[in-house]
Protein backbone atom coordinates (compact mmCIF):
# COMPACT_ATOMS: atom_id res chain seq x y z
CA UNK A 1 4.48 18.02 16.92
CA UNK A 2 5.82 15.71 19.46
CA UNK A 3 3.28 13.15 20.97
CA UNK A 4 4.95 11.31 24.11
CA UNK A 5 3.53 7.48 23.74
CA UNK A 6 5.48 5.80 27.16
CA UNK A 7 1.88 5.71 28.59
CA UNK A 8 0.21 3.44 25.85
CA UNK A 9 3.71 1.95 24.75
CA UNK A 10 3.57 0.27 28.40
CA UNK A 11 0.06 -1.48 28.04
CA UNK A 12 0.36 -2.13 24.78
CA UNK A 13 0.47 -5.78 24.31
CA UNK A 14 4.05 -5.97 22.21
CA UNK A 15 3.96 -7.98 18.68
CA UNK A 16 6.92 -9.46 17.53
CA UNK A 17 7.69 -9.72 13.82
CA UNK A 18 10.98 -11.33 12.86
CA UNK A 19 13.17 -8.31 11.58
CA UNK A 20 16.09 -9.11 9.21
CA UNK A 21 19.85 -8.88 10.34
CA UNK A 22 22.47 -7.11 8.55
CA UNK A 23 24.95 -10.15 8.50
CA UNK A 24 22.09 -11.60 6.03
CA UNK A 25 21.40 -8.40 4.05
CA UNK A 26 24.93 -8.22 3.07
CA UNK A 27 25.34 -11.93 2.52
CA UNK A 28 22.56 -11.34 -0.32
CA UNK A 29 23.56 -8.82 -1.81
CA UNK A 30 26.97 -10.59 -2.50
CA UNK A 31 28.03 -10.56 -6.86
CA UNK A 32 25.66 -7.58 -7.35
CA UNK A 33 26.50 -4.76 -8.89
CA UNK A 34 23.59 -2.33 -9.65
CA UNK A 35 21.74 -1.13 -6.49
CA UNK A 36 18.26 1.61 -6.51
CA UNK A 37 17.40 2.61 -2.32
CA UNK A 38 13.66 3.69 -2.08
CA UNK A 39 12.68 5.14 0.87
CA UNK A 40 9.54 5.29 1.45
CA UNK A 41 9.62 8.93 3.84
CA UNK A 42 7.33 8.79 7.04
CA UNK A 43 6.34 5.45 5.91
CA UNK A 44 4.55 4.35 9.54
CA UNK A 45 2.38 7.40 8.59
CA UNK A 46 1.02 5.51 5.58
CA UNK A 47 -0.43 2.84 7.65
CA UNK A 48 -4.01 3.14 8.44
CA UNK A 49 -4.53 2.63 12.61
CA UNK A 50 -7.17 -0.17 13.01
CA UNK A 51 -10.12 0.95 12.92
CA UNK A 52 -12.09 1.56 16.64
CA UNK A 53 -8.42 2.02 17.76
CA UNK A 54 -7.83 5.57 17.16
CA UNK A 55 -9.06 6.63 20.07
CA UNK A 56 -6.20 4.81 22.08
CA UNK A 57 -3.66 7.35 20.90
CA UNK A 58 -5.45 10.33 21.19
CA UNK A 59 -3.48 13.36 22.31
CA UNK A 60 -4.60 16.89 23.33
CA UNK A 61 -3.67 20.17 21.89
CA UNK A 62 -4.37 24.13 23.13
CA UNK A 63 -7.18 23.21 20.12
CA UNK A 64 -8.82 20.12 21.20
CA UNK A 65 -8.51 16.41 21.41
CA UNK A 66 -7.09 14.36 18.44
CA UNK A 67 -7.09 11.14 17.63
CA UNK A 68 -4.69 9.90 14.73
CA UNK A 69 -5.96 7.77 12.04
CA UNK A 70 -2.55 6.93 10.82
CA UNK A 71 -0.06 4.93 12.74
CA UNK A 72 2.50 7.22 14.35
CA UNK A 73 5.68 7.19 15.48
CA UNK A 74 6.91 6.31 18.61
CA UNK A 75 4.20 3.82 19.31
CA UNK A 76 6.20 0.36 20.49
CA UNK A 77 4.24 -1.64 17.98
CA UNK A 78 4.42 0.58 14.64
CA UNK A 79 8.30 -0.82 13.52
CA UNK A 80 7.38 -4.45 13.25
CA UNK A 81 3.80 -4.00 12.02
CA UNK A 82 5.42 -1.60 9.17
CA UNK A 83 7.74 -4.33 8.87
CA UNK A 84 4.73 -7.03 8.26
CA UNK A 85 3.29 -4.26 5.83
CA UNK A 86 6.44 -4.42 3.53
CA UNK A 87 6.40 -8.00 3.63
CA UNK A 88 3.96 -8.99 2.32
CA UNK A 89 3.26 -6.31 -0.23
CA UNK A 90 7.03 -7.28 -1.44
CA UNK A 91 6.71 -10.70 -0.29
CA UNK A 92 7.31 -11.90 -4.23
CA UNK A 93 10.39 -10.19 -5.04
CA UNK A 94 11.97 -10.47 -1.24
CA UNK A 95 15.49 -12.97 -1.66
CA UNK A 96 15.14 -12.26 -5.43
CA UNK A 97 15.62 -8.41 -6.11
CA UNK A 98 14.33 -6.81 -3.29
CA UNK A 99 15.52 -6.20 0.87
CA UNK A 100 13.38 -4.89 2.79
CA UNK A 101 14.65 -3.13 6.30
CA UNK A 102 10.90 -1.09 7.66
CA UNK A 103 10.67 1.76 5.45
CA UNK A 104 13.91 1.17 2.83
CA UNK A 105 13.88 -0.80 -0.11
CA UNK A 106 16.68 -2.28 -1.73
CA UNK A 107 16.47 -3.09 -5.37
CA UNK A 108 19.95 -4.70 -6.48
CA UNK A 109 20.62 -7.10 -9.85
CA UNK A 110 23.89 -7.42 -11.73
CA UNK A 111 22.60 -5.82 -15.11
CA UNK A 112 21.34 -2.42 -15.68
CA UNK A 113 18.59 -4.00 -17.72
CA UNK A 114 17.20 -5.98 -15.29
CA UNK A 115 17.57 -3.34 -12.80
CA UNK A 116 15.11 -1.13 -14.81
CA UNK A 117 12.85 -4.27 -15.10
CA UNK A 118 13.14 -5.00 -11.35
CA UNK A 119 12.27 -1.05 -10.55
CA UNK A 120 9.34 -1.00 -12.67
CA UNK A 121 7.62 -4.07 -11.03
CA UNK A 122 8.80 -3.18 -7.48
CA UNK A 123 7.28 0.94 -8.28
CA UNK A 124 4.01 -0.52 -9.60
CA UNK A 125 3.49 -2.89 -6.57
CA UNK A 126 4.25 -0.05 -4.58
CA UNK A 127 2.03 2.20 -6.45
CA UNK A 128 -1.10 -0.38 -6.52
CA UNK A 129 -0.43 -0.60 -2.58
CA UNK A 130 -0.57 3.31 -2.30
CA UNK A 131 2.48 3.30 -0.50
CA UNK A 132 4.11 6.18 -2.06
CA UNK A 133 3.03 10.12 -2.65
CA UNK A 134 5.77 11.82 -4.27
CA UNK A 135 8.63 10.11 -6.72
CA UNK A 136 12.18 11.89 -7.02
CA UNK A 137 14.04 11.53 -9.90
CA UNK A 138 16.44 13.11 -11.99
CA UNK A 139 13.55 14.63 -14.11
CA UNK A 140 12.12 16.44 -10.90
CA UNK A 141 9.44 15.41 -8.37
CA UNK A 142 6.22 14.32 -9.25
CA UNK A 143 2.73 13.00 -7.22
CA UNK A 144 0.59 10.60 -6.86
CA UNK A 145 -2.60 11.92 -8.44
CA UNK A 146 -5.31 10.23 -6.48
CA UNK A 147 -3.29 12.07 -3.06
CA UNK A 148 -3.93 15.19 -4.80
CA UNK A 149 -7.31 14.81 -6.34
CA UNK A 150 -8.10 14.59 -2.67
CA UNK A 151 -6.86 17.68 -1.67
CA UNK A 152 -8.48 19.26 -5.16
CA UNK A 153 -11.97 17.79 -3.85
CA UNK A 154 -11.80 18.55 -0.13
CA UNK A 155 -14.95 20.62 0.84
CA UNK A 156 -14.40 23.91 1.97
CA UNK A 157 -13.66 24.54 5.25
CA UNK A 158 -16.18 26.42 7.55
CA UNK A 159 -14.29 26.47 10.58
CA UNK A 160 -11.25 27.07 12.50
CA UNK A 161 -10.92 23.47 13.22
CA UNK A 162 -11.50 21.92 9.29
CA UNK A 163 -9.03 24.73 8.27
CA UNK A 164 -6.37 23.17 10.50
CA UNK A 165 -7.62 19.89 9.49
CA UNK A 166 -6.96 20.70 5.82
CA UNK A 167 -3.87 22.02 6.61
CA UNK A 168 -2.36 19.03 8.00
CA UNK A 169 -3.51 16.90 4.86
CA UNK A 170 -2.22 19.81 2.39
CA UNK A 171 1.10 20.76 4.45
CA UNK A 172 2.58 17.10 2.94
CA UNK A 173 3.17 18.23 -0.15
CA UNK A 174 4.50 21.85 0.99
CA UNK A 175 7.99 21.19 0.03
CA UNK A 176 6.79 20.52 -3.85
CA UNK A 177 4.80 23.57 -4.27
CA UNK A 178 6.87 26.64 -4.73
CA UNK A 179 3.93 28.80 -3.47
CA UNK A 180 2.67 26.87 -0.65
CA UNK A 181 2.45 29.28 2.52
């Protein structure tokens, strides 16, 4: 779906939040050696819209009128917001281990070992902060549990319009579940 934001974008009172050159990210990274990228995929779309505001970016379908209760994309505001998101969630680790450009993360250190340290506190701060549904590895793909204990205890739907509602919040994980239709 493709939701056309000009007309909100151009009221919308723009916020500025200072983001990082690339001159600087390379100067960091300069005499290390071992580098992990996490990208953290639709990552605006993690962001919960503040509340009351929803109904600023409503948009209307052959189905009804929506109103999203995530940020989305396109909206002038949702890149440096994200950005302030990342921040301060990483805020610790940022000029130590971690670079943050919106929604990539850049672990680097100049051992393995303290790579795997650095990964396992940057993963659990990202984890506590609910900022990521499905880890990749070499292993395979797994889930965050509490993402799909909410799909396990959605209600059943009695209507055209919670079926497409469930839909949308089951239709994330369709690429990880071979049967998913």
């Amino acid at each position: 779906m493709c939701i056309d934001s000009r007309a909100i974008n151009k009221i919308t009172i723009k916020y500025r939040y200072p983001i990082p050159r690339l001159d600087d990210m390379l100067d960091e990274l300069f005499g290390y050696c071992v580098f992990t990228k996490i990208d953290l995929n639709s990552g605006y779309n993690q962001s919960r819209m503040k509340e009351d505001n929803e109904w600023k970016i409503a948009f209307k379908t052959k189905y009804g009128l929506y109103e999203w209760l995530m940020v989305s994309f396109g909206l002038t505001n949702a890149p440096n917001t994200f950005m302030r998101i990342m921040n301060r969630v990483l805020c610790s680790f940022i000029g130590k281990f971690v670079i943050i450009y919106f929604d990539d993360i850049l672990i680097y250190s100049k051992t393995l070992d303290k790579h795997v340290e650095y990964l396992h506190v940057a993963l659990n701060v990202l984890r506590e902060n609910k900022l990521y549904g499905i880890l990749k590895n070499s292993k395979g793909i797994s889930v965050d549990e509490e993402k799909v204990k909410t799909i396990r205890e959605w209600p059943t739907p009695k209507n055209a319009n919670e079926v497409r509602s469930f839909h949308g919040l089951a239709i994330f994980y369709r690429r990880i579940v071979s049967t998913f239709k």
